[in-house]
C-alpha atoms as a PDB file:
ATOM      1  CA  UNK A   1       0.000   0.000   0.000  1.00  0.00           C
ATOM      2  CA  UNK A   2       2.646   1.947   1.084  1.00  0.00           C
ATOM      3  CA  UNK A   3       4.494   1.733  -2.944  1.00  0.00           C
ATOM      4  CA  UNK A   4       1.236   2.103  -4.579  1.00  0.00           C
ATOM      5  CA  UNK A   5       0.826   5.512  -2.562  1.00  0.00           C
ATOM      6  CA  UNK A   6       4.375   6.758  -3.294  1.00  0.00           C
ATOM      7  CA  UNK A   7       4.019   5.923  -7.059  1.00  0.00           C
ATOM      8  CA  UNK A   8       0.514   7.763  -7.089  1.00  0.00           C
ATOM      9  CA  UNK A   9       2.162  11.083  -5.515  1.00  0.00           C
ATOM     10  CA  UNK A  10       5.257  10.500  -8.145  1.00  0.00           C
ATOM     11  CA  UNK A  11       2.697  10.310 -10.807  1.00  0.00           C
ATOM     12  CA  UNK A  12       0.703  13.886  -9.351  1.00  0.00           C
ATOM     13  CA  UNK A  13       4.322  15.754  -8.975  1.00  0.00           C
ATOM     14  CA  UNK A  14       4.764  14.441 -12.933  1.00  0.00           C
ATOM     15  CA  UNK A  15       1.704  15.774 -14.099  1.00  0.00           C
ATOM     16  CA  UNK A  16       1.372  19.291 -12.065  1.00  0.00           C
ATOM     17  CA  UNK A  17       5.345  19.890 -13.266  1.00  0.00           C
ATOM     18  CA  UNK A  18       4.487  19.501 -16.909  1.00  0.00           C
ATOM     19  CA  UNK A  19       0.446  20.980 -16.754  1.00  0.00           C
ATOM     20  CA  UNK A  20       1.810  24.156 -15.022  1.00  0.00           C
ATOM     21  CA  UNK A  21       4.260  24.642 -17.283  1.00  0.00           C
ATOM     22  CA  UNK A  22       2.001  23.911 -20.751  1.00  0.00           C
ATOM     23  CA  UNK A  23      -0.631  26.565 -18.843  1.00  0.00           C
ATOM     24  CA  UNK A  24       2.478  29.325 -18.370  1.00  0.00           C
ATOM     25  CA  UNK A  25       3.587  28.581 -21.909  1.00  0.00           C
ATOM     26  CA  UNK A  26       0.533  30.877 -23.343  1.00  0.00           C
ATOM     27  CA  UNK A  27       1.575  33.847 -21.919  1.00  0.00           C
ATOM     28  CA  UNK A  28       3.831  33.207 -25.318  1.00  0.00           C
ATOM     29  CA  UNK A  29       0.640  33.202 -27.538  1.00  0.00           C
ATOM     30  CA  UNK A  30      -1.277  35.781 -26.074  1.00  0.00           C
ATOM     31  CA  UNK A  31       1.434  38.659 -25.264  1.00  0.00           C
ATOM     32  CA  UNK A  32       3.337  40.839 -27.214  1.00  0.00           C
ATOM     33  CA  UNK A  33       6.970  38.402 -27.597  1.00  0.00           C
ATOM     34  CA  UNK A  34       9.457  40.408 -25.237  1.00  0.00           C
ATOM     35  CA  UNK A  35       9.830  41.083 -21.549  1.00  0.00           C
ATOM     36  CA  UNK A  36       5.785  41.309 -21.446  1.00  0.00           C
ATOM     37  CA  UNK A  37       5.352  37.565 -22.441  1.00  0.00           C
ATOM     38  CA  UNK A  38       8.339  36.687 -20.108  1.00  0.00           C
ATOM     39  CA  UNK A  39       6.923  38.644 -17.177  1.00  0.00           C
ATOM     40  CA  UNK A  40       3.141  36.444 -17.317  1.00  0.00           C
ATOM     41  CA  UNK A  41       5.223  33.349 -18.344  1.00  0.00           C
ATOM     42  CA  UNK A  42       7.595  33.758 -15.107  1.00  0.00           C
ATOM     43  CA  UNK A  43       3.983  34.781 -12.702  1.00  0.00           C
ATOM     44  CA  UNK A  44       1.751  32.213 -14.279  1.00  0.00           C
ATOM     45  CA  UNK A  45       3.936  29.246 -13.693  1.00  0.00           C
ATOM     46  CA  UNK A  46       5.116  30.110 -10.508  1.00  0.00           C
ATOM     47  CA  UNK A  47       1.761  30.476  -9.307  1.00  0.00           C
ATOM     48  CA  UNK A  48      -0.175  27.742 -11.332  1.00  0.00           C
ATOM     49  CA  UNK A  49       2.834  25.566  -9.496  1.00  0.00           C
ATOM     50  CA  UNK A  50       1.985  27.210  -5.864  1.00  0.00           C
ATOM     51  CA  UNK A  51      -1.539  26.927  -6.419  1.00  0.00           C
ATOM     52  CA  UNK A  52      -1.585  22.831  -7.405  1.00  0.00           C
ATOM     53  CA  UNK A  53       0.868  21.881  -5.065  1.00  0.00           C
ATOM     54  CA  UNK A  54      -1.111  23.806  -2.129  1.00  0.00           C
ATOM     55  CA  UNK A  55      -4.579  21.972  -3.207  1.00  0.00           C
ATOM     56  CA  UNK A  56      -3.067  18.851  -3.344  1.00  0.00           C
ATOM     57  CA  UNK A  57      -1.206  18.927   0.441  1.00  0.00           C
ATOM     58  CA  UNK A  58      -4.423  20.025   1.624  1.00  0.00           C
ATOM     59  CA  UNK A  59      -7.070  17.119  -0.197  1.00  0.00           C
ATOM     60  CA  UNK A  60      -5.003  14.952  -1.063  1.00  0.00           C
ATOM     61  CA  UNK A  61      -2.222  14.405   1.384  1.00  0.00           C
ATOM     62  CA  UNK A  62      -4.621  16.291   4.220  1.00  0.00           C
ATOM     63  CA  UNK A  63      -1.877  18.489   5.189  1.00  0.00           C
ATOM     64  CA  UNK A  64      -3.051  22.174   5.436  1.00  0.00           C
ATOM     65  CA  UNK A  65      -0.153  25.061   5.238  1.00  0.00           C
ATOM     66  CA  UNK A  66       1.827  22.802   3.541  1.00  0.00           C
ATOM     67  CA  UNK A  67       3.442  25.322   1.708  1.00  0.00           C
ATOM     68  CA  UNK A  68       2.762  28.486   3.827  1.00  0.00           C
ATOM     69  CA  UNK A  69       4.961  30.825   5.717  1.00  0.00           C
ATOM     70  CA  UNK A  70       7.975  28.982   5.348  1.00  0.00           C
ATOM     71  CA  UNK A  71      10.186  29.505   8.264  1.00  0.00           C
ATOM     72  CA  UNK A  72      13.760  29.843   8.474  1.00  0.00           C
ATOM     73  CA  UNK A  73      16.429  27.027   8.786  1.00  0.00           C
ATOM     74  CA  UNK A  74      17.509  26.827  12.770  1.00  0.00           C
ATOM     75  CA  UNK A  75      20.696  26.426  11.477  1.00  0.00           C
ATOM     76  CA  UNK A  76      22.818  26.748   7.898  1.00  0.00           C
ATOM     77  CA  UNK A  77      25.095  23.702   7.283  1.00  0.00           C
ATOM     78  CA  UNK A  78      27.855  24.903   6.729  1.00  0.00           C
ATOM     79  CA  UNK A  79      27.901  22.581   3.428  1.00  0.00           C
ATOM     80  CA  UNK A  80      24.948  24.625   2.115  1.00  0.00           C
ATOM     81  CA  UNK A  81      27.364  27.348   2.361  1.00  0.00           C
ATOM     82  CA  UNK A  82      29.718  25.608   0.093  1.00  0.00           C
ATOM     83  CA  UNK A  83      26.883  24.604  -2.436  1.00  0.00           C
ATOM     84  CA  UNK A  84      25.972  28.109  -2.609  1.00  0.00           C
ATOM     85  CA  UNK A  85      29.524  29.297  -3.507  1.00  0.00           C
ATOM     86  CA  UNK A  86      29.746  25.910  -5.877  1.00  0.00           C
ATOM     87  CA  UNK A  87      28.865  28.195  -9.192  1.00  0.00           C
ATOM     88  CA  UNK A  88      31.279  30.635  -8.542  1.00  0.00           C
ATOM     89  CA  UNK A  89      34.189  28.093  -7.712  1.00  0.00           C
ATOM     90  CA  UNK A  90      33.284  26.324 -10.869  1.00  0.00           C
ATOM     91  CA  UNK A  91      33.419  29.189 -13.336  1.00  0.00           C
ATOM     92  CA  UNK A  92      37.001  29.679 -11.732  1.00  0.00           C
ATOM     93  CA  UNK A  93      37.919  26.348 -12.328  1.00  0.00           C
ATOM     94  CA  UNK A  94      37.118  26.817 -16.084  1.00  0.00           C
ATOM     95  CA  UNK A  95      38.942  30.390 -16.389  1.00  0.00           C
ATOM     96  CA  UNK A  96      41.764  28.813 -14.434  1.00  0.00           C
ATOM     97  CA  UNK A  97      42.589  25.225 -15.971  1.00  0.00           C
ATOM     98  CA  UNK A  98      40.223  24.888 -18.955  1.00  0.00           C
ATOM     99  CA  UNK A  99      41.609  26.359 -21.931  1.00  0.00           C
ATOM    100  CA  UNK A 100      39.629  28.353 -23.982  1.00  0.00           C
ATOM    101  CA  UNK A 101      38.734  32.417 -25.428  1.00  0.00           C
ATOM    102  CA  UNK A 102      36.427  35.038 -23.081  1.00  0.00           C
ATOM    103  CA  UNK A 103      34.582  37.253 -25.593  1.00  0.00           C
ATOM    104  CA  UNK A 104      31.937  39.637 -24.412  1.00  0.00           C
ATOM    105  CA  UNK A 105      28.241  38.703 -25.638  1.00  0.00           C
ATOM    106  CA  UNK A 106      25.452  40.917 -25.429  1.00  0.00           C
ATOM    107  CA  UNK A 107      25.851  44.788 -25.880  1.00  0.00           C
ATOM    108  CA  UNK A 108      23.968  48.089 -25.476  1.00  0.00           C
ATOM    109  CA  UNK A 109      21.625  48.627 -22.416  1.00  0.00           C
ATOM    110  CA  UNK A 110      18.270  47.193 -24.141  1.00  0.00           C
ATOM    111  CA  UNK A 111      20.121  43.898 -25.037  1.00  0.00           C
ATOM    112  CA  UNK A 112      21.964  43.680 -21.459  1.00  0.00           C
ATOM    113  CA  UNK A 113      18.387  44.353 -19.350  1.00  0.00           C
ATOM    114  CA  UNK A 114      16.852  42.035 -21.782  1.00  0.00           C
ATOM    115  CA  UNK A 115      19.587  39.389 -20.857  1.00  0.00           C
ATOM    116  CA  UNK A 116      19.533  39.506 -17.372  1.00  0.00           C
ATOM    117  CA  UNK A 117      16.037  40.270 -16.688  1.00  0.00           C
ATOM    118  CA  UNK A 118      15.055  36.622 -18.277  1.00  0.00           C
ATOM    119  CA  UNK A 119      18.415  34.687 -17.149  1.00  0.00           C
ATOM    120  CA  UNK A 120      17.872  35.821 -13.774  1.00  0.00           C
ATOM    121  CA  UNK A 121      14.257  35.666 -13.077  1.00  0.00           C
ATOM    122  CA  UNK A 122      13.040  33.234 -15.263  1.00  0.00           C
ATOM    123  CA  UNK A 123      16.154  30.030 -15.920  1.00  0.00           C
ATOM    124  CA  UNK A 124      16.883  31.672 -12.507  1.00  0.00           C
ATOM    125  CA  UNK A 125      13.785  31.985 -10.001  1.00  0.00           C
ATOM    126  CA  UNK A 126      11.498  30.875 -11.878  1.00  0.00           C
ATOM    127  CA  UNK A 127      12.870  27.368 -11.841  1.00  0.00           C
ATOM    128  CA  UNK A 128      14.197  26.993  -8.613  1.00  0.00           C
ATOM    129  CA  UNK A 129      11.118  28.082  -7.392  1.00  0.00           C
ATOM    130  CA  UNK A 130       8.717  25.567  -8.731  1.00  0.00           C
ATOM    131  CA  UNK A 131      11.198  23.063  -8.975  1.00  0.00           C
ATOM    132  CA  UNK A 132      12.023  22.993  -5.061  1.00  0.00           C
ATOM    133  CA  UNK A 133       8.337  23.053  -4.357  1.00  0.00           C
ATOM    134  CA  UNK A 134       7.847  20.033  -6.466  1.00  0.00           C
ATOM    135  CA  UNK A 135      10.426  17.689  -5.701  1.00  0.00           C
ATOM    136  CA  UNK A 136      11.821  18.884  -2.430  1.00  0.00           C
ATOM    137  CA  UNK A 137       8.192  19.749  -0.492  1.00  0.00           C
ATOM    138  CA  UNK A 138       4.989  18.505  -2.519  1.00  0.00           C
ATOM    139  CA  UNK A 139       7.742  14.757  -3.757  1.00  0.00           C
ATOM    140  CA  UNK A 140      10.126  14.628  -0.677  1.00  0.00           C
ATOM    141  CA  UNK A 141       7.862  14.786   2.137  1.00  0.00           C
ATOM    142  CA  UNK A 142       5.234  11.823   1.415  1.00  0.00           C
ATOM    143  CA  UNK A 143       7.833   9.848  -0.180  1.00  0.00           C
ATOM    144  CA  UNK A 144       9.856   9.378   3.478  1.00  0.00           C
ATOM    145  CA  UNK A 145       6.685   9.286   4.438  1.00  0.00           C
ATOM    146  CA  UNK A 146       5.696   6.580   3.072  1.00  0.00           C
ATOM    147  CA  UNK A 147       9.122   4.220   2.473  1.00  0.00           C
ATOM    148  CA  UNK A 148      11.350   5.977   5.065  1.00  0.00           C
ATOM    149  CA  UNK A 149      13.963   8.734   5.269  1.00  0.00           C
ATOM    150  CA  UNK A 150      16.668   6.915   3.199  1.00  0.00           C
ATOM    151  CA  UNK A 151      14.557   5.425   0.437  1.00  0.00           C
ATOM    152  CA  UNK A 152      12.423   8.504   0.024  1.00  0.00           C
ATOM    153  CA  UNK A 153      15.635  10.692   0.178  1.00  0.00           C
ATOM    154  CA  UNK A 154      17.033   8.268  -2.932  1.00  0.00           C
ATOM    155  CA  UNK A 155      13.698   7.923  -4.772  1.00  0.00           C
ATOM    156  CA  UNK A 156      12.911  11.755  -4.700  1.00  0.00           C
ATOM    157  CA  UNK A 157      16.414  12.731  -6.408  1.00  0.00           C
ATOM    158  CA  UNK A 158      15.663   9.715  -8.994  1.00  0.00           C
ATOM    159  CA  UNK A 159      12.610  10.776  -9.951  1.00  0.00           C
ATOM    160  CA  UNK A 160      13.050  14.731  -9.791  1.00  0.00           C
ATOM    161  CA  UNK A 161      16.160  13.833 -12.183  1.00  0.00           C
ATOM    162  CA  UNK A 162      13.830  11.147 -14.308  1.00  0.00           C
ATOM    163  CA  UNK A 163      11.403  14.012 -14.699  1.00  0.00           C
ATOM    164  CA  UNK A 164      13.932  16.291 -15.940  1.00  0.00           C
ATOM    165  CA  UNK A 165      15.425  14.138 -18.303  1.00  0.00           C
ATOM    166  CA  UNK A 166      11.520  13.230 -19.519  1.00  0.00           C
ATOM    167  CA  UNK A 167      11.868  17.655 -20.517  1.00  0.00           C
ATOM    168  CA  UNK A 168      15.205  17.478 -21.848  1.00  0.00           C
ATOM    169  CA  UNK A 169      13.996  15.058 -24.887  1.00  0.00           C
ATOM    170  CA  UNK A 170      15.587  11.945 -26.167  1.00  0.00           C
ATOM    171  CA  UNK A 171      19.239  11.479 -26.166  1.00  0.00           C
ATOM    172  CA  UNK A 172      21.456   8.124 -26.725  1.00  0.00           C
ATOM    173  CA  UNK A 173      21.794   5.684 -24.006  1.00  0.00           C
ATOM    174  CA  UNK A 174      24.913   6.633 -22.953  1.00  0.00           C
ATOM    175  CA  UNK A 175      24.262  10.559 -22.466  1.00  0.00           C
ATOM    176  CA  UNK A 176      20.993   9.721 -21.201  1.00  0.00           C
ATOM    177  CA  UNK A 177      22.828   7.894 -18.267  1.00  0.00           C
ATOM    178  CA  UNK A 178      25.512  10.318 -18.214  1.00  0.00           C
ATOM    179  CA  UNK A 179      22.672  13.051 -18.123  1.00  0.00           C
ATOM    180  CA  UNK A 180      20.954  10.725 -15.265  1.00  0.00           C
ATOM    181  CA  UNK A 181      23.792  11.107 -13.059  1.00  0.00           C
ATOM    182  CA  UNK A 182      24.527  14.460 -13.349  1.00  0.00           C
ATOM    183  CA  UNK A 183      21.022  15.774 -12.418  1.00  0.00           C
ATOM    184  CA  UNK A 184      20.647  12.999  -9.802  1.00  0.00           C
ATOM    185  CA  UNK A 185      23.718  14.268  -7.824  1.00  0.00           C
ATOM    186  CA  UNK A 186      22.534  17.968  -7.652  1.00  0.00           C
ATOM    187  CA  UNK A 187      18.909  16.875  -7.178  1.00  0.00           C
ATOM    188  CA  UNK A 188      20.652  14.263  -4.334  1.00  0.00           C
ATOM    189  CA  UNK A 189      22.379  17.519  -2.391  1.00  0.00           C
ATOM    190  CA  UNK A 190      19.560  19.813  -2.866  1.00  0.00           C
ATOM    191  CA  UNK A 191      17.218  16.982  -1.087  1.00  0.00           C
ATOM    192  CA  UNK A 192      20.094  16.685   1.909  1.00  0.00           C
ATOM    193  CA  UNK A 193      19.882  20.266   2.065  1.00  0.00           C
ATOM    194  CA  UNK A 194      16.078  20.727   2.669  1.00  0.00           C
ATOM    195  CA  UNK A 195      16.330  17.446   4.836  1.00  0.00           C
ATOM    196  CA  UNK A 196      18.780  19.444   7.265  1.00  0.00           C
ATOM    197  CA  UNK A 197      18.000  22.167   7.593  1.00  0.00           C
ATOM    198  CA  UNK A 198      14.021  21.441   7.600  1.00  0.00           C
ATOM    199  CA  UNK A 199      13.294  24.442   4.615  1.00  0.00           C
ATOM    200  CA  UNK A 200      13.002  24.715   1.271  1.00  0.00           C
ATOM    201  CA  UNK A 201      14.264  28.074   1.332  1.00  0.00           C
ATOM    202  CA  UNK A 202      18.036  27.437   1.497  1.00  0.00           C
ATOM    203  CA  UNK A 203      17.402  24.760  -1.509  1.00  0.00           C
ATOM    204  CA  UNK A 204      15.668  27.721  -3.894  1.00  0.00           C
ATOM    205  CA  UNK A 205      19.021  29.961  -2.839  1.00  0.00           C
ATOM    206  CA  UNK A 206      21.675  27.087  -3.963  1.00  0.00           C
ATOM    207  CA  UNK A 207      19.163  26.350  -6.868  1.00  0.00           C
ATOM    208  CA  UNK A 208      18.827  29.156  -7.779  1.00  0.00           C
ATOM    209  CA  UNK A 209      22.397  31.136  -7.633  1.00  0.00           C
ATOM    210  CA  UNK A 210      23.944  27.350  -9.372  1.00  0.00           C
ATOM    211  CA  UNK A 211      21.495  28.443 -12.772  1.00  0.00           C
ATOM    212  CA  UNK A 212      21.881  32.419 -12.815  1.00  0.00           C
ATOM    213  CA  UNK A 213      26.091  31.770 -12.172  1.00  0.00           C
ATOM    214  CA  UNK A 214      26.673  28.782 -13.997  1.00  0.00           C
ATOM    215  CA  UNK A 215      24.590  26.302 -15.412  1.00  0.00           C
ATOM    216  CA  UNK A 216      21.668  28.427 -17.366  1.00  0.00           C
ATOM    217  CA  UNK A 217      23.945  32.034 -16.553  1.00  0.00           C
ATOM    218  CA  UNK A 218      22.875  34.990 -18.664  1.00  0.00           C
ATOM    219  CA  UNK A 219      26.504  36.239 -17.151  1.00  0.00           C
ATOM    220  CA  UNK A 220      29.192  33.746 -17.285  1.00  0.00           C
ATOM    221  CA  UNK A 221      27.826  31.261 -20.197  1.00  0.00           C
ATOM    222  CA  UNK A 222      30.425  28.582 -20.646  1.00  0.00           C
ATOM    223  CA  UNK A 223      29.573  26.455 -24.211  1.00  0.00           C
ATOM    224  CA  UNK A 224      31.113  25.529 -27.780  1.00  0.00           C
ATOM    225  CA  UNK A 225      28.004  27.397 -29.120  1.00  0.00           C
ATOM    226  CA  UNK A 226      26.384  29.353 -27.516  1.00  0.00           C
ATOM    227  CA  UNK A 227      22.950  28.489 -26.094  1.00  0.00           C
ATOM    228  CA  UNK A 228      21.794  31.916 -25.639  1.00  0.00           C
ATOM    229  CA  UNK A 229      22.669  35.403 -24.842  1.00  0.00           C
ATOM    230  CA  UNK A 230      25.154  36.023 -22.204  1.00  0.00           C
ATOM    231  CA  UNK A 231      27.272  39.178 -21.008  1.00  0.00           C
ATOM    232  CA  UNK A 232      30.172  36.694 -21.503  1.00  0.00           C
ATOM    233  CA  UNK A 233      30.403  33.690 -23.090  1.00  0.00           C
ATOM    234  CA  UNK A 234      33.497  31.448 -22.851  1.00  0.00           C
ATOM    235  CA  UNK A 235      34.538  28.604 -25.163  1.00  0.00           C
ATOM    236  CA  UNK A 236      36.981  26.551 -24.202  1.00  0.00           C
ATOM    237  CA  UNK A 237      39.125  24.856 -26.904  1.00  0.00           C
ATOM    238  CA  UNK A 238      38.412  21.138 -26.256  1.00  0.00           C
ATOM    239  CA  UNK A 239      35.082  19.821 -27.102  1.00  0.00           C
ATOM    240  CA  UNK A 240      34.723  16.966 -25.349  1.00  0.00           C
ATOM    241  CA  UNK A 241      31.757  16.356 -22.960  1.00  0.00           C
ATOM    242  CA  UNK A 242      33.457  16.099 -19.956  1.00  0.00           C
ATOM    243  CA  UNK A 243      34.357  19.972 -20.415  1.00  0.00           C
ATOM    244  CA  UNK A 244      31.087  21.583 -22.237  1.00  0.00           C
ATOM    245  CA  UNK A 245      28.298  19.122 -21.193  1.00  0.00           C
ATOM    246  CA  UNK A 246      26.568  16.537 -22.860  1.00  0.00           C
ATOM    247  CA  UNK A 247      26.155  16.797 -26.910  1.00  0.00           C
ATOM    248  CA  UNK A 248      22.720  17.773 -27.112  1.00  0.00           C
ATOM    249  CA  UNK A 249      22.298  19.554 -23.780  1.00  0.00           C
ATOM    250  CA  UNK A 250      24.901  22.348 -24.269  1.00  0.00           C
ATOM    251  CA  UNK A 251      25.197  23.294 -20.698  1.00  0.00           C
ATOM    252  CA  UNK A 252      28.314  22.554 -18.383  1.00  0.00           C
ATOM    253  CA  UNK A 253      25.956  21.122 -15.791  1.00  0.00           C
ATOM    254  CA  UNK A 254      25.920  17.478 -17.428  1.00  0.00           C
ATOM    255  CA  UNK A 255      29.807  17.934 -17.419  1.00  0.00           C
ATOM    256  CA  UNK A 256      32.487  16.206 -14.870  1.00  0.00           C
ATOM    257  CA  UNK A 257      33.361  18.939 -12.938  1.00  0.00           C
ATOM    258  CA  UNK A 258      29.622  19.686 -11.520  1.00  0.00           C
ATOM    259  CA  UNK A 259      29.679  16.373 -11.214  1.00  0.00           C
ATOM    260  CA  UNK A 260      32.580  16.124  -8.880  1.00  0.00           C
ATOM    261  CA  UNK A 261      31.485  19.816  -7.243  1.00  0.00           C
ATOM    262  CA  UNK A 262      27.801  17.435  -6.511  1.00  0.00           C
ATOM    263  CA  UNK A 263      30.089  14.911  -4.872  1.00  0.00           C
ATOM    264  CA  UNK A 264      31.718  16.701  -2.968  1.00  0.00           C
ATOM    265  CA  UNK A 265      29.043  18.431  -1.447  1.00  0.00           C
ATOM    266  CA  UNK A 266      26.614  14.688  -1.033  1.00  0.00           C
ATOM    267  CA  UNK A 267      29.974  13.679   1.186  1.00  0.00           C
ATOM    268  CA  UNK A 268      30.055  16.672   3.215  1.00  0.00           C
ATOM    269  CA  UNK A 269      26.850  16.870   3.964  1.00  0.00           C
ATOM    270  CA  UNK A 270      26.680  13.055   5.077  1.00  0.00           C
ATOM    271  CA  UNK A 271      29.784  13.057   7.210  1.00  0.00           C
ATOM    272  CA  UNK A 272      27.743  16.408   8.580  1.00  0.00           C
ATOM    273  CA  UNK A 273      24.496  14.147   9.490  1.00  0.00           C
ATOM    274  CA  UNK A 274      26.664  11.379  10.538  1.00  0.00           C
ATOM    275  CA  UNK A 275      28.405  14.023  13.375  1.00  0.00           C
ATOM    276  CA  UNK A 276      24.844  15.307  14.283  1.00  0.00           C
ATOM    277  CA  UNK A 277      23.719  12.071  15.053  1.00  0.00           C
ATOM    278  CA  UNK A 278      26.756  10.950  16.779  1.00  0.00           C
ATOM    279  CA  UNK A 279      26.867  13.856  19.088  1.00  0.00           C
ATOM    280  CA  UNK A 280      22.451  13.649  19.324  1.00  0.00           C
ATOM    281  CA  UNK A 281      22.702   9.994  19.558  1.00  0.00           C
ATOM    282  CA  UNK A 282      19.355   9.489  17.354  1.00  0.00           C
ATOM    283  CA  UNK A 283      18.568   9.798  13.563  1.00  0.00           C
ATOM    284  CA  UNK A 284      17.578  13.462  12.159  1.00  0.00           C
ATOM    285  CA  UNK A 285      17.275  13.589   8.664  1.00  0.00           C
ATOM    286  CA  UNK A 286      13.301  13.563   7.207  1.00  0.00           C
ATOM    287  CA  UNK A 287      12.130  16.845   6.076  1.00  0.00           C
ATOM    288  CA  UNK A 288       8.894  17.544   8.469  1.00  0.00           C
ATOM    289  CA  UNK A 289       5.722  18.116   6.616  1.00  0.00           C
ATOM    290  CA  UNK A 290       4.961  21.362   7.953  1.00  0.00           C
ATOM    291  CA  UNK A 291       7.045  24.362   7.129  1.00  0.00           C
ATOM    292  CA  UNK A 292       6.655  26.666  10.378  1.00  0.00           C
END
């Protein structure tokens, strides 16, 4: 009973994450393309994503204020201090020891607004936002719920990386499980760090500062060829995957060294719940199901 109710909250996450999104997507046919069409794109997701995930903690999984007033973590790991600076340390890692040529991208102050307005609030905000809220409150929470801390921990970063490769499209079996991995080790740190520090709000910050600085960055883009606009855009002169990202998905989060920067931090933070429970003497790890 206990699977059959984890696979039917798997299968409501799936459906609200791609719904909300479809339902944002006509700001793009009804509004004038341009910041205008961003704007009720970046508002009508958000909320449609808010809005679903609050009905369903509340009839479905009987949980009112599931997503309300989210309080404050009692304490910061200091882990989720490192996973913050992550982006940063990686885009010195590539200036540093990945050859390659800096060029500036976008110019003139319509182009440069333009750029950072929808790199920063909408790759940025936008989708840490409802991401977080789907997979690390409205997936997370009944999931240890219902098959226990360390099962619902691993299931929740499977399936929040499953669903994301479901977006990305098809790819060949060996990027797809190259692709796999990478998003399962972020979405495995990002589910330690709501699981310690009992918020979703510290996840959304790491989330979202790893897109706007590195992975989807309208300032530092690092790719063979270039995505999308960027103030800077750097190319560095080998090709290979384990520098730009997989073929296909031309962003340096499927490549090694997020992976490794993922690692990292999954290590850290266990040897930090594995000292907390030493010096506590009991197990603390579930995310509660209230947010206050």
């Amino acid at each position: 009973m206990h699977k059959i109710k984890a696979l039917m909250h798997m299968a409501a996450v799936f459906s609200i994450f791609f719904l909300a999104d479809a339902f944002s997507a006509t700001a793009f046919l009804l509004c004038s393309p341009g910041l205008e069409a961003e704007t009720w794109y970046i508002c009508l997701h958000i909320a449609s994503v808010w809005i679903a995930a609050s009905l369903y903690a509340k009839y479905v999984l009987k949980i009112p204020g599931f997503l309300q007033s989210p309080a404050k973590a009692a304490t910061i790991p200091r882990w989720c201090i490192g996973a913050a600076a992550l982006p940063a340390a990686l885009d010195i890692f590539y200036l540093v020891f990945v050859p390659g040529t800096l060029q500036q991208g976008v110019t003139g102050t319509k182009a440069l607004f333009e750029t950072l307005y929808t790199g920063i609030l909408s790759w940025g905000l936008r989708s840490s936002i409802t991401e977080e809220i789907l997979f690390r409150r409205l997936a997370l929470c009944p999931l240890q719920k219902e098959l226990g801390e360390k099962k619902g921990l691993l299931l929740s970063a499977l399936f929040a990386s499953c669903t994301q490769f479901a977006a990305a499209g098809p790819l060949g079996w060996q990027m797809s499980a190259l692709f796999l991995f990478a998003k399962f080790s972020a979405n495995m740190a990002l589910a330690l760090a709501a699981c310690q520090t009992g918020s979703i709000r510290p996840c959304i910050a790491i989330h979202a500062l790893f897109l706007i600085l590195f992975a989807d960055s309208p300032i530092f883009h690092i790719a063979i060829e270039p995505a999308h606009p960027a103030v800077w855009i750097y190319t560095p002169k080998n090709s290979h995957w384990f520098f730009t990202g997989i073929p296909g998905i031309p962003q340096p989060d499927t490549a090694f060294p997020a992976m490794i920067g993922f690692g990292i931090l999954i290590a850290a933070a266990l040897m930090e719940k594995l000292k907390k429970k030493k010096g506590e003497g009991k197990p603390n790890g579930t995310l509660q199901h209230t947010d206050h």
